[in-house]
Protein backbone atom coordinates (compact mmCIF):
# COMPACT_ATOMS: atom_id res chain seq x y z
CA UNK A 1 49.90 7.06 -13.54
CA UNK A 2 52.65 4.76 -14.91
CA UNK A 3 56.32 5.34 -13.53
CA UNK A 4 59.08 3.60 -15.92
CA UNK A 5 62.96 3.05 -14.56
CA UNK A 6 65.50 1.80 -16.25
CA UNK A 7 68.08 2.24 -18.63
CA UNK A 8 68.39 2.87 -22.71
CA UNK A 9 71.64 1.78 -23.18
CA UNK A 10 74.44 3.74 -20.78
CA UNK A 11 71.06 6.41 -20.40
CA UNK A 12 69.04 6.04 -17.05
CA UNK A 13 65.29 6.40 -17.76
CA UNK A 14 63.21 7.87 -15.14
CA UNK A 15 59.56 8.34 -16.89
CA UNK A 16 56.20 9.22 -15.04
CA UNK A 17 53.59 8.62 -17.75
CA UNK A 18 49.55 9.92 -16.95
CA UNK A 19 46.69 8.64 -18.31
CA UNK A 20 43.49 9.18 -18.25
CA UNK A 21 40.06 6.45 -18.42
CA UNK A 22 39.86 6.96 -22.22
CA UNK A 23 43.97 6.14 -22.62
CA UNK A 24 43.85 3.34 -20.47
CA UNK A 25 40.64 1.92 -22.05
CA UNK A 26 42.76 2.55 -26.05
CA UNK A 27 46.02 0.49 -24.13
CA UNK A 28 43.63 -2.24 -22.95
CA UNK A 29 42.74 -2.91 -26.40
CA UNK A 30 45.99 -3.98 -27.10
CA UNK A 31 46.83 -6.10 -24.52
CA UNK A 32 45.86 -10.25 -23.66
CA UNK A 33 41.88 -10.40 -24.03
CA UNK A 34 40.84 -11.42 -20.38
CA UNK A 35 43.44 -8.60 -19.40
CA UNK A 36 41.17 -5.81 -21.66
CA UNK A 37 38.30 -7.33 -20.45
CA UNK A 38 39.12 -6.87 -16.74
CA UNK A 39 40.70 -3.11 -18.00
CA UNK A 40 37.42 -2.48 -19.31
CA UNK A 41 35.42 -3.64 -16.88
CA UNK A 42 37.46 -1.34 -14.07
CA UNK A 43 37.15 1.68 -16.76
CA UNK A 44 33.53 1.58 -16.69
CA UNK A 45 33.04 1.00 -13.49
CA UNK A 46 35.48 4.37 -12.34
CA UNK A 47 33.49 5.95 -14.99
CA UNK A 48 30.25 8.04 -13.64
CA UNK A 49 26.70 7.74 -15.41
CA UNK A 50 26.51 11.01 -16.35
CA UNK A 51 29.75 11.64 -17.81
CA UNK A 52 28.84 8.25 -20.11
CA UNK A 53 25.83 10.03 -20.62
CA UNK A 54 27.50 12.95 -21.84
CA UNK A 55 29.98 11.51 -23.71
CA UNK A 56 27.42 9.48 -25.64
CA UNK A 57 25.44 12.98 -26.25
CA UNK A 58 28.51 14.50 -27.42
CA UNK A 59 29.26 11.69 -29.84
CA UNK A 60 25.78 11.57 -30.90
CA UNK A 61 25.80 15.44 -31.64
CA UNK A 62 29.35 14.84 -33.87
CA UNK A 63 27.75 12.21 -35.80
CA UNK A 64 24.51 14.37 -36.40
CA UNK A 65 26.98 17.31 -37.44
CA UNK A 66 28.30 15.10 -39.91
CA UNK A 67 25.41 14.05 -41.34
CA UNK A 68 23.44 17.43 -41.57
CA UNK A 69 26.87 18.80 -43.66
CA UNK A 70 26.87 15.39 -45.89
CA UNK A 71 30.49 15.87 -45.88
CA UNK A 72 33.19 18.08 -44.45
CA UNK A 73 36.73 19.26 -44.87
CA UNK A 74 38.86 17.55 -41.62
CA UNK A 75 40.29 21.03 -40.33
CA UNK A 76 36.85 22.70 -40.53
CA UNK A 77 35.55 19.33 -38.71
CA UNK A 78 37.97 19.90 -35.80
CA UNK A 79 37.61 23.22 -35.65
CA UNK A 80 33.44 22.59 -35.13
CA UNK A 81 34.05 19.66 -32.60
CA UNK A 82 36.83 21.39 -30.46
CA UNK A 83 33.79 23.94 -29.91
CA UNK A 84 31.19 20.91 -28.97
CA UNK A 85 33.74 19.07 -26.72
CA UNK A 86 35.88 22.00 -25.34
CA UNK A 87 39.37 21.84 -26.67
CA UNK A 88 41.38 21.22 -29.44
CA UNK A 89 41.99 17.91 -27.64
CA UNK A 90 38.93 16.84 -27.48
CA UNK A 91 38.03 17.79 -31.23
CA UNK A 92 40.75 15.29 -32.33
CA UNK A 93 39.84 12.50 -30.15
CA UNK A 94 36.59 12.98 -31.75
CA UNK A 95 38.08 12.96 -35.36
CA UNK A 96 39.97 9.64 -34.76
CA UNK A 97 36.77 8.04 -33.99
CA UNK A 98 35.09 9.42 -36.90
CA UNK A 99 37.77 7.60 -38.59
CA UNK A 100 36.69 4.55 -37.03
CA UNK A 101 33.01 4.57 -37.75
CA UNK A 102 31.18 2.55 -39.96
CA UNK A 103 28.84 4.93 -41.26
CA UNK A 104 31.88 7.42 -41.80
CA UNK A 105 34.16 7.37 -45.10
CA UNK A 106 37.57 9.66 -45.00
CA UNK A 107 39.12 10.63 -48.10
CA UNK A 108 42.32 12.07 -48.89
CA UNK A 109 41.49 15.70 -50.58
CA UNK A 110 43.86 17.94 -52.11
CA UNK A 111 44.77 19.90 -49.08
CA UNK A 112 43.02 18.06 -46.61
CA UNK A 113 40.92 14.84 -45.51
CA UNK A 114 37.31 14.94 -46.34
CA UNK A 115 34.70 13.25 -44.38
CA UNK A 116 31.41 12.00 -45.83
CA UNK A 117 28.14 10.91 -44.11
CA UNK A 118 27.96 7.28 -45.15
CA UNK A 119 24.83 6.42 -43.44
């Protein structure tokens, strides 16, 4: 949890900001290296084994998804992974690091972004 005082202006700013392992480890990559490396190195220590484990199960099962469909439309994607990971939330965290992947290729379609198994 982050608390932020202050002012904007003639406004007083009072903000209590939560994050979770995965937000802290996405603001550590944008940060001084030897300051991610030390965020990273506390994230994955916090972390247990088995939710790593889990999460690199889930991510393994999104990218076999993918690559049994060949390619899919992005809201019929999310609505697949919210299912696998257990939220909406989850789905789109998911999506973004689709995005991300190298063996992943997003392309804008008509109505929506398409997603094609690379390899």
């Amino acid at each position: 949890m982050v608390r932020i005082r202050g002012r904007v202006g003639d406004w007083p700013v009072d903000l209590t900001v939560e994050l979770d392992a995965q937000d802290w480890a996405q603001l550590a990559q944008h940060v001084a290296p030897a300051a991610a490396a030390a965020a990273a190195a506390a994230s994955a220590a916090s972390a247990t084994g088995a939710a790593a484990v889990a999460s690199d199960a889930l991510w393994q099962t999104t990218l076999d998804l993918l690559h049994k469909a060949g390619q899919i439309e992005g809201p019929q994607l999310l609505v697949q992974l919210a299912a696998l990971a257990g939220g909406e939330a989850a789905g789109k965290r998911l999506l973004v690091r689709l995005r991300h992947c190298a063996q992943v290729r997003m392309e804008a379609g008509v109505d929506a972004p398409i997603y094609h198994w690379v390899g």
